[in-house]
Protein backbone atom coordinates (compact mmCIF):
# COMPACT_ATOMS: atom_id res chain seq x y z
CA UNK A 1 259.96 60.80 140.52
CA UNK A 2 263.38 63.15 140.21
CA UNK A 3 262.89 62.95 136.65
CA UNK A 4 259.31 64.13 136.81
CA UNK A 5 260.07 67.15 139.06
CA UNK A 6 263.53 68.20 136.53
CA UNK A 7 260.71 67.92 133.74
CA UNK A 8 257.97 70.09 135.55
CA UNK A 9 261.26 72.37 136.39
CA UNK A 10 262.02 72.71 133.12
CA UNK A 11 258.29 73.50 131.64
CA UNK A 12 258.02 75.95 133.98
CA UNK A 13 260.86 77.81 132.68
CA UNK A 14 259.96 76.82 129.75
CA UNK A 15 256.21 78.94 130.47
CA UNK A 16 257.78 81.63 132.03
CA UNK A 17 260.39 82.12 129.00
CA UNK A 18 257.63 82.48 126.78
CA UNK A 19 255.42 85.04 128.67
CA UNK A 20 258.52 87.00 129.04
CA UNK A 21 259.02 86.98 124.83
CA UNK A 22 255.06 87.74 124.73
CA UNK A 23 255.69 90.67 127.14
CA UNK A 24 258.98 92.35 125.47
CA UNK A 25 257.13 91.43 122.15
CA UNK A 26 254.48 93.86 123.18
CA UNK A 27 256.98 96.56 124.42
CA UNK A 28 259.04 96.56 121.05
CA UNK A 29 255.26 96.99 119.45
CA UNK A 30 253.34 99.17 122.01
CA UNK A 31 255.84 100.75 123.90
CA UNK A 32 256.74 100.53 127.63
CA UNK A 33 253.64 102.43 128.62
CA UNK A 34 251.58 99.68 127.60
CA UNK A 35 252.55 97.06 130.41
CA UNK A 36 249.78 96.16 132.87
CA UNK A 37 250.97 95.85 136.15
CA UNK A 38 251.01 92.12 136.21
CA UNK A 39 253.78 92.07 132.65
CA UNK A 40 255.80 95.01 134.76
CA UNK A 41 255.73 92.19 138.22
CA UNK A 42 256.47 89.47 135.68
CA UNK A 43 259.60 90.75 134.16
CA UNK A 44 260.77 91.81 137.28
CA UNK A 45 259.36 88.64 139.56
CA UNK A 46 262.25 87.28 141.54
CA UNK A 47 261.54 83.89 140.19
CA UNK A 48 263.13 85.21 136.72
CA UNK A 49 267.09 85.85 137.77
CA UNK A 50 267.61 86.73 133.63
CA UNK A 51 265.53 89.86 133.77
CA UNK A 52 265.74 93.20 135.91
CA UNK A 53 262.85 95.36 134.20
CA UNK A 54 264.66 98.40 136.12
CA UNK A 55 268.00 97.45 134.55
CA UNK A 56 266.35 97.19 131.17
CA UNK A 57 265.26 100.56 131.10
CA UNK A 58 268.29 101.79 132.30
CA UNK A 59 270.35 100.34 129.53
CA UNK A 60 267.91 101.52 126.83
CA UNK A 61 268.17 105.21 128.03
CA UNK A 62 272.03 104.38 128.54
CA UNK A 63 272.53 103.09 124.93
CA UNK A 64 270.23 106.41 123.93
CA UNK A 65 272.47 108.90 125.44
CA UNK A 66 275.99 107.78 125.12
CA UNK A 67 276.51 109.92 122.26
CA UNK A 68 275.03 112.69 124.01
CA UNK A 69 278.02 113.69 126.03
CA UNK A 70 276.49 117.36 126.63
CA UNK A 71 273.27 115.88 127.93
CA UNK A 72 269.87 116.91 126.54
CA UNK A 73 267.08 119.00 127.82
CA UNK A 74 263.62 118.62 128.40
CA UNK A 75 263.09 121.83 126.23
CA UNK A 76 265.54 119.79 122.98
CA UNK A 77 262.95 116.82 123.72
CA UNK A 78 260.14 118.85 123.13
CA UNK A 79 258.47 117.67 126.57
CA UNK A 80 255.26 119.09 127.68
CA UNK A 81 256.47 119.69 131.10
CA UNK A 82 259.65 118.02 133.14
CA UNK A 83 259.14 114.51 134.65
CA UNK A 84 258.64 114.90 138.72
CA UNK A 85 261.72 114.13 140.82
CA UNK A 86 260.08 114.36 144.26
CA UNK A 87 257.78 117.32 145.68
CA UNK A 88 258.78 118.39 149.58
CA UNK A 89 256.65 120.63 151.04
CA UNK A 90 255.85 123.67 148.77
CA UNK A 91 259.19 122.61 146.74
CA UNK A 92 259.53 120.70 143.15
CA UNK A 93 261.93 119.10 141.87
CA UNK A 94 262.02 117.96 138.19
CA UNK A 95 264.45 116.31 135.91
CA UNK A 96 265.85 118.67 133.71
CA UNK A 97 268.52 117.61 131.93
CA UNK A 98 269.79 114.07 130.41
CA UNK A 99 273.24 112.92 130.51
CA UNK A 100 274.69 109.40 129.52
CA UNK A 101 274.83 108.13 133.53
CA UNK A 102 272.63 110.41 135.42
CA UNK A 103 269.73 113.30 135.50
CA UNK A 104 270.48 117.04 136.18
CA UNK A 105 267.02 118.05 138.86
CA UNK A 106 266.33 121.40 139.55
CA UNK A 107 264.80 122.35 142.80
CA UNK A 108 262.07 124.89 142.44
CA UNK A 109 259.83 126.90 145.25
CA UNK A 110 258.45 130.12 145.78
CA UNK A 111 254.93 131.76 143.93
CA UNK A 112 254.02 128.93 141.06
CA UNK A 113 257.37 127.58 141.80
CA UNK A 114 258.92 130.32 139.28
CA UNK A 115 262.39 130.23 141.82
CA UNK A 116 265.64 127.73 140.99
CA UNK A 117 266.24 126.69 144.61
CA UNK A 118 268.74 124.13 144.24
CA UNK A 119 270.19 121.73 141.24
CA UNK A 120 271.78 118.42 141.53
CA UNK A 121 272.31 114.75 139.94
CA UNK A 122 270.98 111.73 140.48
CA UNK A 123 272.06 108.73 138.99
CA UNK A 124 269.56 106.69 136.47
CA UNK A 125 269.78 103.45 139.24
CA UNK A 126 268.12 106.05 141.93
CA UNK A 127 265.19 106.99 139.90
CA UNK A 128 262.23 105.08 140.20
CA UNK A 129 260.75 103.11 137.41
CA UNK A 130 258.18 105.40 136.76
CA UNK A 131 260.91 108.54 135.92
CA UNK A 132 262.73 106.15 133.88
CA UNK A 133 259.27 104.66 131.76
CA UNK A 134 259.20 109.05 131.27
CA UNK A 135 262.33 109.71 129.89
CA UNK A 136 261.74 106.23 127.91
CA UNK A 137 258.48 107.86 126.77
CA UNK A 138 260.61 111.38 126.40
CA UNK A 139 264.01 110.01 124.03
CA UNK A 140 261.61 107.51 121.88
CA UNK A 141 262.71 104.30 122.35
């Protein structure tokens, strides 16, 4: 019986190893964007200690901008418009800038939020997963 439950263990693993390959297979073809839900929960389900899908991100857009010591802007990326940080009342604020460790946000308010209010960082493990797929989407990898 403790042989039969090591084995079921093991092709479980086993399973799970494979729909992770099947699901970063799909990334290196299709792009982060094109995760369903369920791939995002699998690569970061709890039962899978090897794989952080927040960390993986992180070190892509790490690896990306560590030879970009001066940071890049959404304006050198050609984006359509900034990713959104957070919105607080009638305030904005949007990533603006890219630097190897952390995001530059600027804080904008008044009429059609034409004002700089405020600008600050914010480290790449504070984002959410959703900035980070962005600026994945943004630098092209």
């Amino acid at each position: 019986m403790k042989h039969l439950k090591s084995f079921n263990i093991f092709e479980s693993n086993f399973q799970n190893q494979e729909e992770i390959d099947s699901i970063l297979d799909k990334i290196s073809q299709s792009g982060i964007k094109s995760l369903t839900n369920q791939e995002k929960m699998t690569l970061d389900n709890s039962n899978n200690l090897d794989f952080d899908y927040k960390k993986y991100l992180i070190s892509k857009i790490e690896r990306f901008m560590s030879n970009q010591e001066d940071g890049l802007t959404m304006q050198e990326l050609h984006a359509g418009s900034s990713p959104l940080y957070t919105e607080q009342g009638q305030d904005i604020d949007l990533i603006e800038r890219l630097f190897p460790d952390q995001v530059e946000v600027i804080r904008y308010g008044g009429y059609k939020y034409e004002t700089e209010l405020k600008e600050y960082y914010v480290n790449y493990e504070d984002l959410s997963v959703e900035n980070l797929e962005d600026i994945i989407d943004l630098i092209g990898v």
